[in-house]
C-alpha atoms as a PDB file:
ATOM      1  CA  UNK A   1      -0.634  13.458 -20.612  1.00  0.00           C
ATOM      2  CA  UNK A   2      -3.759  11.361 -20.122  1.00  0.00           C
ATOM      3  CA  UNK A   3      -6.702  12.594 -17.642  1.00  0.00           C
ATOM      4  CA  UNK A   4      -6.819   9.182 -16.339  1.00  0.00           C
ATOM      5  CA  UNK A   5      -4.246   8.510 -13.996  1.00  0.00           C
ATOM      6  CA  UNK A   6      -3.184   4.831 -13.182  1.00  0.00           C
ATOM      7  CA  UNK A   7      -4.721   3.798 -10.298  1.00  0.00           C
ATOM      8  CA  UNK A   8      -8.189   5.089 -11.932  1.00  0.00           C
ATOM      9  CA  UNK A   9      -7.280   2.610 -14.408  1.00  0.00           C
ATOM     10  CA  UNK A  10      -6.421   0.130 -11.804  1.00  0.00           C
ATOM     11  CA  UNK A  11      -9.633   0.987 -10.044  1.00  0.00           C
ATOM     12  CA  UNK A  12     -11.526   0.399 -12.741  1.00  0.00           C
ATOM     13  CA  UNK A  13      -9.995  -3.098 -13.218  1.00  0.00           C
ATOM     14  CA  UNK A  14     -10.626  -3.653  -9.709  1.00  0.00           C
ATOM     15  CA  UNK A  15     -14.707  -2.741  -9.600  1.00  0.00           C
ATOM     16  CA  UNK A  16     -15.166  -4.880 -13.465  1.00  0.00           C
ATOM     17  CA  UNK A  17     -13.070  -7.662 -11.690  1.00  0.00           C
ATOM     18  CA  UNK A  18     -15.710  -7.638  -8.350  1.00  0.00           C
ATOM     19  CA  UNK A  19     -18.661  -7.041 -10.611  1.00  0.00           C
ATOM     20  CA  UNK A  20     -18.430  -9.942 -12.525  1.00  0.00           C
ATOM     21  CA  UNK A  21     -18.032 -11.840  -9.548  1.00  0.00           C
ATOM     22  CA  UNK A  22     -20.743 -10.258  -7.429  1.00  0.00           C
ATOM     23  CA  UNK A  23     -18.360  -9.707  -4.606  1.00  0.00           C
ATOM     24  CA  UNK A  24     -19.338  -6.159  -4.362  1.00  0.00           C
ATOM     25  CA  UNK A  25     -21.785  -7.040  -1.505  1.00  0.00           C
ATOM     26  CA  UNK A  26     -18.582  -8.011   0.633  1.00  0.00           C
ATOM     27  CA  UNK A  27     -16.496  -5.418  -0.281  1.00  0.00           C
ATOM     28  CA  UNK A  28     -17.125  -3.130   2.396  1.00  0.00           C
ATOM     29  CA  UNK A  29     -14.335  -0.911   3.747  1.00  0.00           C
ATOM     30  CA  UNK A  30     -14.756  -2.745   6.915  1.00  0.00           C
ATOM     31  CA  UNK A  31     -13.927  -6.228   5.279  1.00  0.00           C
ATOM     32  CA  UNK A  32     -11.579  -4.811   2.557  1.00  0.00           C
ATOM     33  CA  UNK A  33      -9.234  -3.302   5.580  1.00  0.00           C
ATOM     34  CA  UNK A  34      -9.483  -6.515   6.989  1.00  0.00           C
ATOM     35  CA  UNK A  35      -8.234  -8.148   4.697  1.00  0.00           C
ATOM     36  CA  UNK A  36      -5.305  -5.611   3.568  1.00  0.00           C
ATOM     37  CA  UNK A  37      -3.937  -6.293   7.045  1.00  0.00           C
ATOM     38  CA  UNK A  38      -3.973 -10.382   6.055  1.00  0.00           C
ATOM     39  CA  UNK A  39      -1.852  -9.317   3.028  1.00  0.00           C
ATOM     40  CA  UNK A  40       0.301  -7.125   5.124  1.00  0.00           C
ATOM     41  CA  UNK A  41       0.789  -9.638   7.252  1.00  0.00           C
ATOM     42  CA  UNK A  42       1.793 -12.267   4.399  1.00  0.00           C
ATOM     43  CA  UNK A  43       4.292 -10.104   2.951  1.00  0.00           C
ATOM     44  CA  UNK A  44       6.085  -9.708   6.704  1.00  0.00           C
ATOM     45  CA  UNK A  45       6.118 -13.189   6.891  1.00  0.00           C
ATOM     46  CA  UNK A  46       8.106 -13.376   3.863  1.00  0.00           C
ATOM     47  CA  UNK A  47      10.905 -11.099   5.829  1.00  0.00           C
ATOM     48  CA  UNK A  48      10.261 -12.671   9.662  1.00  0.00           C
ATOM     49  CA  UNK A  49      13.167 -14.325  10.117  1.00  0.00           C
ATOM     50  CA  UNK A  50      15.683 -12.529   7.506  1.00  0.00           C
ATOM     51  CA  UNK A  51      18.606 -10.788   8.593  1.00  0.00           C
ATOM     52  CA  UNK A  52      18.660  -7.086   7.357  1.00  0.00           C
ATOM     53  CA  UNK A  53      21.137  -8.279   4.341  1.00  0.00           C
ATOM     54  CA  UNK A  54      19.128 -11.304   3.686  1.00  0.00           C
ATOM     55  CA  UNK A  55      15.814  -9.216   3.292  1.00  0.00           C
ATOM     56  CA  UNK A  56      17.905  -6.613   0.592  1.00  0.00           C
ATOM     57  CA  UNK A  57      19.236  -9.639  -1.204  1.00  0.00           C
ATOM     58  CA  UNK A  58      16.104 -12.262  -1.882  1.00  0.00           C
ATOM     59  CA  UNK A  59      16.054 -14.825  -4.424  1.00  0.00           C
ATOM     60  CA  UNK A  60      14.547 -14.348  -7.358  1.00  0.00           C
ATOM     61  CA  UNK A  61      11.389 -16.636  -6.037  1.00  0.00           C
ATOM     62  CA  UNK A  62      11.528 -14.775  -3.173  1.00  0.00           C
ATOM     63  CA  UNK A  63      11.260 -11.690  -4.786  1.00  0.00           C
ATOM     64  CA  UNK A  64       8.309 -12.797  -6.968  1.00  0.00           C
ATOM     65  CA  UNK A  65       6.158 -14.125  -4.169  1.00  0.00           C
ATOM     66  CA  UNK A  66       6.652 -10.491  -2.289  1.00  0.00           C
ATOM     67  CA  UNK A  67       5.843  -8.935  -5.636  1.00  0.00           C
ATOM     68  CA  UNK A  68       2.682 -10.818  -5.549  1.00  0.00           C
ATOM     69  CA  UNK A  69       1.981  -9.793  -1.592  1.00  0.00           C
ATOM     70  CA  UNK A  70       2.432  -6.255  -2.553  1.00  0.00           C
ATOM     71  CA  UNK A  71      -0.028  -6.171  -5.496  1.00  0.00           C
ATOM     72  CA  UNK A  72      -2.277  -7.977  -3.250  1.00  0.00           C
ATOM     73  CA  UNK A  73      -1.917  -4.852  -0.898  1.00  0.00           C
ATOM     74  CA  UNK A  74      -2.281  -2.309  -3.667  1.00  0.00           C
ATOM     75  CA  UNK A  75      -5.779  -3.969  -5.033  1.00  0.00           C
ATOM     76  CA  UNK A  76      -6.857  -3.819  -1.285  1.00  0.00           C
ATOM     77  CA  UNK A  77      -5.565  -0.228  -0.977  1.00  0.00           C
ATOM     78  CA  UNK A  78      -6.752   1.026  -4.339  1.00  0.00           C
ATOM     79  CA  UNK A  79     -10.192  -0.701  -3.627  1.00  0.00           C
ATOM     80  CA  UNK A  80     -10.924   0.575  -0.173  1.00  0.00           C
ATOM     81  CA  UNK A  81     -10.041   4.057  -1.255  1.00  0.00           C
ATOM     82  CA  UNK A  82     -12.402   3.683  -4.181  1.00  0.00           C
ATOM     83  CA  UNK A  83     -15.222   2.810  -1.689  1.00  0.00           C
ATOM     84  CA  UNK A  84     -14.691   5.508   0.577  1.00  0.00           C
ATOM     85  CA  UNK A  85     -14.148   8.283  -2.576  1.00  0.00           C
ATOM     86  CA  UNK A  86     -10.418   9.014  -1.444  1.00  0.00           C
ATOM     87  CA  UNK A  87      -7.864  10.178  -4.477  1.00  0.00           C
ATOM     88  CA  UNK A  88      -5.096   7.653  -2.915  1.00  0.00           C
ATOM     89  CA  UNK A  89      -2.785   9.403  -5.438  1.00  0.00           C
ATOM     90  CA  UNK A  90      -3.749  13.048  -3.840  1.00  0.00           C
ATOM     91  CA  UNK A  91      -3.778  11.657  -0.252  1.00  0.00           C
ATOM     92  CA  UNK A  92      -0.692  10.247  -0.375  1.00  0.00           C
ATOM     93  CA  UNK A  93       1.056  13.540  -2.051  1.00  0.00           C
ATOM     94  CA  UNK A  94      -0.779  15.463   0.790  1.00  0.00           C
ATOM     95  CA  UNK A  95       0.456  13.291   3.413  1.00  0.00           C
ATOM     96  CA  UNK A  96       3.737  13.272   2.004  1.00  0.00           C
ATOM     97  CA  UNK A  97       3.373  16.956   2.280  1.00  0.00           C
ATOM     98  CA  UNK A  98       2.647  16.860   5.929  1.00  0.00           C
ATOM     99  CA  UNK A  99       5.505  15.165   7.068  1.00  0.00           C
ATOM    100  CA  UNK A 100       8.023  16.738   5.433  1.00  0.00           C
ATOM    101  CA  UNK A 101       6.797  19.676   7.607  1.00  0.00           C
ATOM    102  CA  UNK A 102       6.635  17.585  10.408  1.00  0.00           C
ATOM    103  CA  UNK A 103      10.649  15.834   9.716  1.00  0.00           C
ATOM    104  CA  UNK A 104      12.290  18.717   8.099  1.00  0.00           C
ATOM    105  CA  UNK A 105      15.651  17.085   6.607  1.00  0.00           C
ATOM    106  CA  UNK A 106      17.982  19.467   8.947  1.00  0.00           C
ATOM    107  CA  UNK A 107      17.015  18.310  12.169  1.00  0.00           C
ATOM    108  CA  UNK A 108      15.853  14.349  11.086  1.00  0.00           C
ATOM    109  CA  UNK A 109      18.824  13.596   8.745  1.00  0.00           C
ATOM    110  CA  UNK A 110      20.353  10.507   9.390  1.00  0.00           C
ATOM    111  CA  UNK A 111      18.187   9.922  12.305  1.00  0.00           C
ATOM    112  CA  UNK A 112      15.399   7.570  12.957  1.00  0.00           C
ATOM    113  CA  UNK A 113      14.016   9.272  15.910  1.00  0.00           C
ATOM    114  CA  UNK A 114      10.281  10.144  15.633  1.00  0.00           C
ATOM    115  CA  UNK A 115       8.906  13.767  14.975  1.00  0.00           C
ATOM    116  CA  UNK A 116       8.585  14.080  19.068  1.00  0.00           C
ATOM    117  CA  UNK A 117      11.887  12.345  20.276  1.00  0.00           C
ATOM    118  CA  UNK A 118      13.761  15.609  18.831  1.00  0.00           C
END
């Protein structure tokens, strides 16, 4: 198993890729968030006015331009945390952690209630 997991690799693509461009000046987590939530809201428009079936079933266009949309939110996500020296891999394990405690499976399954509606 390598030490380098990959979103290091991905990171490192990320801060080559803004170097060579001298974006780093405007990559500030400030701006990068920003712009995440542009992405974000680019991939919902992709699914606004879907039924639920139409949004599991998209063409294979479709599919590709969400593809692209979500990759656009990873770099964002993968950048930001790079700026602000957060392991997104370790965070996210963590938080997954955290609310398992906080939905444990025998009172939330098959529910979609929130952690204080039961």
């Amino acid at each position: 198993m390598s030490d380098t997991s990959d979103l290091q690799l991905l990171r490192d693509k990320l801060r080559l890729f803004a170097e060579v461009r001298n974006w780093e000046q405007f990559h500030t987590p400030k701006n990068l968030s920003m712009a995440l939530i542009v992405e974000v809201a680019e991939l919902m428009a992709h699914f606004q006015w879907l039924t639920a079936a139409e949004s599991q079933n998209l063409t294979a266009e479709k599919k590709q331009a969400v593809a692209d949309e979500l990759a656009d939110i990873l770099l964002y996500l993968v950048h930001i945390s790079d700026k602000l020296d957060v392991d997104l891999l370790q965070a996210a394990l963590a938080k997954l952690g955290k609310n398992a405690l906080k939905y444990p499976a025998d009172q939330v399954f098959g529910s979609a209630k929130k952690y204080n509606e039961y």
